[in-house]
C-alpha atoms as a PDB file:
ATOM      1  CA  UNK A   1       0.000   0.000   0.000  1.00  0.00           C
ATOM      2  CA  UNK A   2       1.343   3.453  -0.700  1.00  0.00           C
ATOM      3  CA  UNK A   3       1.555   6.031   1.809  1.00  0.00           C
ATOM      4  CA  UNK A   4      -0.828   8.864   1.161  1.00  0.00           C
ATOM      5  CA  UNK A   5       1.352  12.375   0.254  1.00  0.00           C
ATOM      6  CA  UNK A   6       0.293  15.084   3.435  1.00  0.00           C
ATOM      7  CA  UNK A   7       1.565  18.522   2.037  1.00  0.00           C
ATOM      8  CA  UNK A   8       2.179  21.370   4.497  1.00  0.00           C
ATOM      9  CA  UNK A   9       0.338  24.568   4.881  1.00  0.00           C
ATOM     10  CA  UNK A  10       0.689  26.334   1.854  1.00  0.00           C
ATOM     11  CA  UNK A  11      -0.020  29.626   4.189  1.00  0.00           C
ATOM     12  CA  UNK A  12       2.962  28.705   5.998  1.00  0.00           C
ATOM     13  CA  UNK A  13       5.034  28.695   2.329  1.00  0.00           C
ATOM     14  CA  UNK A  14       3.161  32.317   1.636  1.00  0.00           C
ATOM     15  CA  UNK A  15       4.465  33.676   5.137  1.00  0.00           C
ATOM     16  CA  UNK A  16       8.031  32.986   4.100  1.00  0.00           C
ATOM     17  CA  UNK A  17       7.932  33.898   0.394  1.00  0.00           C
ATOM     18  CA  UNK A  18       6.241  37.153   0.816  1.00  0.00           C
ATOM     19  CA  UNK A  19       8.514  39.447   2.673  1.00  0.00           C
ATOM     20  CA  UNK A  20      11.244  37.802   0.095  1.00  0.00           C
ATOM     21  CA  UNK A  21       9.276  38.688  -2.429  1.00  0.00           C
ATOM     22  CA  UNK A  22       8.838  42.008  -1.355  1.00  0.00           C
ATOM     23  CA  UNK A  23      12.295  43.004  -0.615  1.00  0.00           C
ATOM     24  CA  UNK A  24      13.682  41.545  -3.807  1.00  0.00           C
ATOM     25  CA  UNK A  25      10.709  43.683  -5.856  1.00  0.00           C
ATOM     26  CA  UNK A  26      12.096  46.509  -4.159  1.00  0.00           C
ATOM     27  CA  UNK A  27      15.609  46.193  -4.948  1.00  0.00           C
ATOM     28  CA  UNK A  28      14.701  45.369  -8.156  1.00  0.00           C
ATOM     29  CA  UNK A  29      12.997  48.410  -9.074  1.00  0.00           C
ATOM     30  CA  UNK A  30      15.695  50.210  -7.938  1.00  0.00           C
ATOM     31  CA  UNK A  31      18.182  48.460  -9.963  1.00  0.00           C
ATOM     32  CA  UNK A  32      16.612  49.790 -13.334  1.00  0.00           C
ATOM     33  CA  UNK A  33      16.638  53.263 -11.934  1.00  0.00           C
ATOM     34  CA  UNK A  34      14.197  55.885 -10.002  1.00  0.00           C
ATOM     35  CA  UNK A  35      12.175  57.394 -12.289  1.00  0.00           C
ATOM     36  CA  UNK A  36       8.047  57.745 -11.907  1.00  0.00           C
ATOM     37  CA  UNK A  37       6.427  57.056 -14.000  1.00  0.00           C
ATOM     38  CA  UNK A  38       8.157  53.154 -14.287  1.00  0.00           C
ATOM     39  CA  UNK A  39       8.979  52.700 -17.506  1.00  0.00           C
ATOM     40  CA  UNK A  40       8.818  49.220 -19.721  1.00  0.00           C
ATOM     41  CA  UNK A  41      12.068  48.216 -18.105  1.00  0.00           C
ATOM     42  CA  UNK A  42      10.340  48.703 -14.690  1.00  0.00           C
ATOM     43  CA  UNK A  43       7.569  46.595 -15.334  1.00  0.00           C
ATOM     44  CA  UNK A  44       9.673  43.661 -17.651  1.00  0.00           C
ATOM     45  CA  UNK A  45      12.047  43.141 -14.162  1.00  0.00           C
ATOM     46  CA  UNK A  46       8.944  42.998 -11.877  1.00  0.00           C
ATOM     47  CA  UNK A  47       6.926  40.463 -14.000  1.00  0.00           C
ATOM     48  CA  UNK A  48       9.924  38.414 -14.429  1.00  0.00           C
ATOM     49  CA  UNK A  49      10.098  38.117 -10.716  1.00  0.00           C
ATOM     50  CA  UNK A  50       7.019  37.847  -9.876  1.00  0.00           C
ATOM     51  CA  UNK A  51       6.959  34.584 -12.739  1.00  0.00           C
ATOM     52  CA  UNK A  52       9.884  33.424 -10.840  1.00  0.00           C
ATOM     53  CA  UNK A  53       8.470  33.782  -7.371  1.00  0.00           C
ATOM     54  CA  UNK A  54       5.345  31.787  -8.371  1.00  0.00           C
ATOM     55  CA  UNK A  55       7.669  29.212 -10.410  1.00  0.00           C
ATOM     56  CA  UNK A  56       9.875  28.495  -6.651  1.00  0.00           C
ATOM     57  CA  UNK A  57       6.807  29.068  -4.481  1.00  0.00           C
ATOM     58  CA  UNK A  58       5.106  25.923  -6.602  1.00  0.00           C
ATOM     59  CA  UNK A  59       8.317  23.744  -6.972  1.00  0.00           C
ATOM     60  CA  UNK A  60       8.488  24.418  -2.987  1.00  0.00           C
ATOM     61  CA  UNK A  61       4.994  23.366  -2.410  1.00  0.00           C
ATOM     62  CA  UNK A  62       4.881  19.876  -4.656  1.00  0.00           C
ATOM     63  CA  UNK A  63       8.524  18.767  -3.124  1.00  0.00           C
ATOM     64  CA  UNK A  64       7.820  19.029   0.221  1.00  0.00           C
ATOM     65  CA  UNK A  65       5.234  16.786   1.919  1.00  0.00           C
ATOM     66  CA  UNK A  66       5.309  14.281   4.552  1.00  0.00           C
ATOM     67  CA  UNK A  67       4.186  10.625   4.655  1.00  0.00           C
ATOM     68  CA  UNK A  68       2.933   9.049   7.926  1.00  0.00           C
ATOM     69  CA  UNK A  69       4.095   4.853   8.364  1.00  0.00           C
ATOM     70  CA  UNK A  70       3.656   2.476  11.236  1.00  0.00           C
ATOM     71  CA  UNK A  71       6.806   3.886  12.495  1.00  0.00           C
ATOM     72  CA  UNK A  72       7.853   6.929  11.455  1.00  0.00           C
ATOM     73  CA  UNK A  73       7.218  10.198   9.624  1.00  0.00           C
ATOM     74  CA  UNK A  74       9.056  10.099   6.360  1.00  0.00           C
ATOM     75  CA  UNK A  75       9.489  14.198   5.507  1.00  0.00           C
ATOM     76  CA  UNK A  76      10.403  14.630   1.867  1.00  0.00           C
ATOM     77  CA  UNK A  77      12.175  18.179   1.514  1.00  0.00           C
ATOM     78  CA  UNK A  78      13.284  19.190  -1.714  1.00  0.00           C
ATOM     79  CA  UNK A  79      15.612  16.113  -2.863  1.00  0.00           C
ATOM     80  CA  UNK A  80      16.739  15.116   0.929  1.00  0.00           C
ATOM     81  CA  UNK A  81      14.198  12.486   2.658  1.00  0.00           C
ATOM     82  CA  UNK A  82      14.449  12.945   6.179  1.00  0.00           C
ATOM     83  CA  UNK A  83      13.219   9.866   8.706  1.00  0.00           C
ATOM     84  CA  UNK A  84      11.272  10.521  12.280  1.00  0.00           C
ATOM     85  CA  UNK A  85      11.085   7.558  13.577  1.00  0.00           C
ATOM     86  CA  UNK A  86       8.269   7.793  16.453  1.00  0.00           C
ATOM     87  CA  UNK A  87      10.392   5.788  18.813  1.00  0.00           C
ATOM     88  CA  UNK A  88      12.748   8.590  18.906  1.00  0.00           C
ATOM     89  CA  UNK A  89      11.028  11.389  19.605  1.00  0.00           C
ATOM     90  CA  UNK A  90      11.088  11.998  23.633  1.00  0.00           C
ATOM     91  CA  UNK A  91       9.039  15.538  24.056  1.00  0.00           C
ATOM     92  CA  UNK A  92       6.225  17.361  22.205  1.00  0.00           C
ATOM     93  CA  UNK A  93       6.323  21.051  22.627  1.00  0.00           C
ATOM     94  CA  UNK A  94       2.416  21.220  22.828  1.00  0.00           C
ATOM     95  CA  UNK A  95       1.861  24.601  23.651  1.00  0.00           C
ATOM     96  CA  UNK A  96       4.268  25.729  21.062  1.00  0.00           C
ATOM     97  CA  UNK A  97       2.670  23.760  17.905  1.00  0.00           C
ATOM     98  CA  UNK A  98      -0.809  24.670  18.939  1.00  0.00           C
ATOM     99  CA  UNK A  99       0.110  28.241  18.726  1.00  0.00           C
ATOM    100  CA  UNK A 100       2.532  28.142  15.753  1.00  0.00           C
ATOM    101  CA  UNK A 101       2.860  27.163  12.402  1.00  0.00           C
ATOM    102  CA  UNK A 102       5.146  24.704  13.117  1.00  0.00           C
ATOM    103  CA  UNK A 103       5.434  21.535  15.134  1.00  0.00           C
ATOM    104  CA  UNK A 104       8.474  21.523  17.744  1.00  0.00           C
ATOM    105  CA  UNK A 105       9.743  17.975  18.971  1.00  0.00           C
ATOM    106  CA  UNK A 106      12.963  16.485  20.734  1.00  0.00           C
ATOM    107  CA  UNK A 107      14.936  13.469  20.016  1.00  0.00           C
ATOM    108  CA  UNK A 108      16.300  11.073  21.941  1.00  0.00           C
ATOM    109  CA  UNK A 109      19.825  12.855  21.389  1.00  0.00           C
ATOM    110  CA  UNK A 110      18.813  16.043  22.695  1.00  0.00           C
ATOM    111  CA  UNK A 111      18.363  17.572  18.739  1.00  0.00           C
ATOM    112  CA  UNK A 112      15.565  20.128  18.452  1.00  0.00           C
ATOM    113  CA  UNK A 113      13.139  19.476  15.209  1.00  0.00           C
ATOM    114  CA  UNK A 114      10.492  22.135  13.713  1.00  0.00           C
ATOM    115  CA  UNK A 115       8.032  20.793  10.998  1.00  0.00           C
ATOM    116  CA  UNK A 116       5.748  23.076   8.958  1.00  0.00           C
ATOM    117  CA  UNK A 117       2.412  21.808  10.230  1.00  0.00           C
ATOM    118  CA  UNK A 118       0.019  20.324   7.830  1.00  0.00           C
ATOM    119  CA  UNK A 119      -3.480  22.146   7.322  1.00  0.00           C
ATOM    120  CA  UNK A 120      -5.137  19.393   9.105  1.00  0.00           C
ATOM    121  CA  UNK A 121      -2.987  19.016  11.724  1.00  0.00           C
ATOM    122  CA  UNK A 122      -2.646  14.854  10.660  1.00  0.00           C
ATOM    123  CA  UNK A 123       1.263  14.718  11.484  1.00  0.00           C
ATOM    124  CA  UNK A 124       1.044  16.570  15.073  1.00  0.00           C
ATOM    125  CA  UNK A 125      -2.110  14.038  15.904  1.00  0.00           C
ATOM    126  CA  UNK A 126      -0.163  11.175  14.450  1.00  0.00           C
ATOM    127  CA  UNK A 127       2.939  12.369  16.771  1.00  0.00           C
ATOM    128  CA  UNK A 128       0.530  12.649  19.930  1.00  0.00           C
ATOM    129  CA  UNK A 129      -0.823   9.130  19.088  1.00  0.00           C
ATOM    130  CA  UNK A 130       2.090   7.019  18.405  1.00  0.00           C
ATOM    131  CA  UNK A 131       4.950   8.571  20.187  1.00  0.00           C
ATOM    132  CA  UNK A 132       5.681   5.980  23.141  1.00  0.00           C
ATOM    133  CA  UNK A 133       8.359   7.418  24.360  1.00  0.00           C
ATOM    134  CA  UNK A 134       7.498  10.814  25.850  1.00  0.00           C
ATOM    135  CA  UNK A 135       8.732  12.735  28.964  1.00  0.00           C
ATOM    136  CA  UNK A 136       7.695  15.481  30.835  1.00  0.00           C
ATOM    137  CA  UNK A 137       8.982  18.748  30.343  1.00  0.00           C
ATOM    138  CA  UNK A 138      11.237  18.437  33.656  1.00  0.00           C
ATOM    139  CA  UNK A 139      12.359  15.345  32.853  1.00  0.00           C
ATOM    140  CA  UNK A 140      13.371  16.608  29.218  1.00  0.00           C
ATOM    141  CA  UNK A 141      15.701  19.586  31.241  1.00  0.00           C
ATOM    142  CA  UNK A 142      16.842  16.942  33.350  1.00  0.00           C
ATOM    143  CA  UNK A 143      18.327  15.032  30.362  1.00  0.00           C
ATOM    144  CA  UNK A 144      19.234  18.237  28.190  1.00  0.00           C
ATOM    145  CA  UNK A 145      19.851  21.097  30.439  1.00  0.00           C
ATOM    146  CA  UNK A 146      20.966  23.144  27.127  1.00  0.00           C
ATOM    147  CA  UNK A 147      17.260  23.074  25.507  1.00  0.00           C
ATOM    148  CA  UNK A 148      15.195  26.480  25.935  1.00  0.00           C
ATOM    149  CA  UNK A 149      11.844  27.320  25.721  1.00  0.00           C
END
C-alpha cells in the first residue's frame, strides 16, 4: 500500500515567500533606476520576478510533503528524505505547535526538530498518538539542560 502524500500549509510557504518577495521587488525596481512614471524596463524586471516567485513558491509546495508509516514520519524536503522515527522522539512542545505554524519535537539525542504543520494538523495528531516514548517537560531539562523554551 502506498503512503498517502500530506503537504504542508501552503499559508505557511506564503508567510516565508512574501517578505522575500517584497524586498527583492524593491531592490529590483531600484536596480533599473528611479524614475516615476516606471517605464517598460520597470515593469519587464517585476513580471519576471514575480513569474519566478510563483515558479519556486510551486516547486516548494509539490517537493515538500510528509508521509505518515507504522513507524515513522518520512518528511520529503526538496531532494533530501528525512526519517522521524516515532520511537525517537522523547518531548512534544504542545503549547508551542498549537500556537505556531510549526510543530516543535525532541529526540532522543537532545536535537531540536520544527516541521511546517500540515493544514489538518494529521502529522502533530499522528505524533501525539504514536509517540511511546514521551517525557515530561522536567524530565526533558533533566536530560538536556541546554534546551530552551
Amino acid at each position: 500500500m502506498k503512503n498517502k502524500k500530506i503537504y504542508t500549509s501552503f499559508k505557511g510557504l506564503l508567510l516565508i515567500y512574501l517578505p522575500i518577495y517584497l524586498l527583492m521587488s524593491i531592490i529590483f525596481y531600484l536596480i533599473v533606476g528611479i524614475k516615476f512614471p516606471p517605464t517598460l524596463n520597470h515593469y519587464l524586471v517585476i513580471i519576471g520576478w514575480s513569474v519566478v516567485t510563483a515558479i519556486y513558491l510551486v516547486f516548494g509546495y509539490k517537493n515538500s510533503y510528509y508521509e505518515l508509516t507504522k513507524h515513522e514520519i518520512v518528511h520529503h524536503k526538496g531532494g533530501n528524505i528525512l526519517y522521524y522515527k516515532f520511537d525517537d522522539i522523547i518531548y512534544i512542545d504542545e503549547v508551542y505547535s498549537s500556537k505556531k505554524l510549526s510543530m516543535r519535537f525532541v529526540t532522543r539525542i537532545g536535537d531540536e526538530r520544527y516541521l511546517a504543520h500540515d493544514p489538518k494538523k494529521l502529522v502533530y495528531e499522528a505524533m501525539l498518538e504514536r509517540c511511546t516514548n514521551l517525557v515530561d517537560k522536567d524530565e526533558l531539562h533533566r536530560r538536556f539542560p541546554k534546551i530552551k523554551f
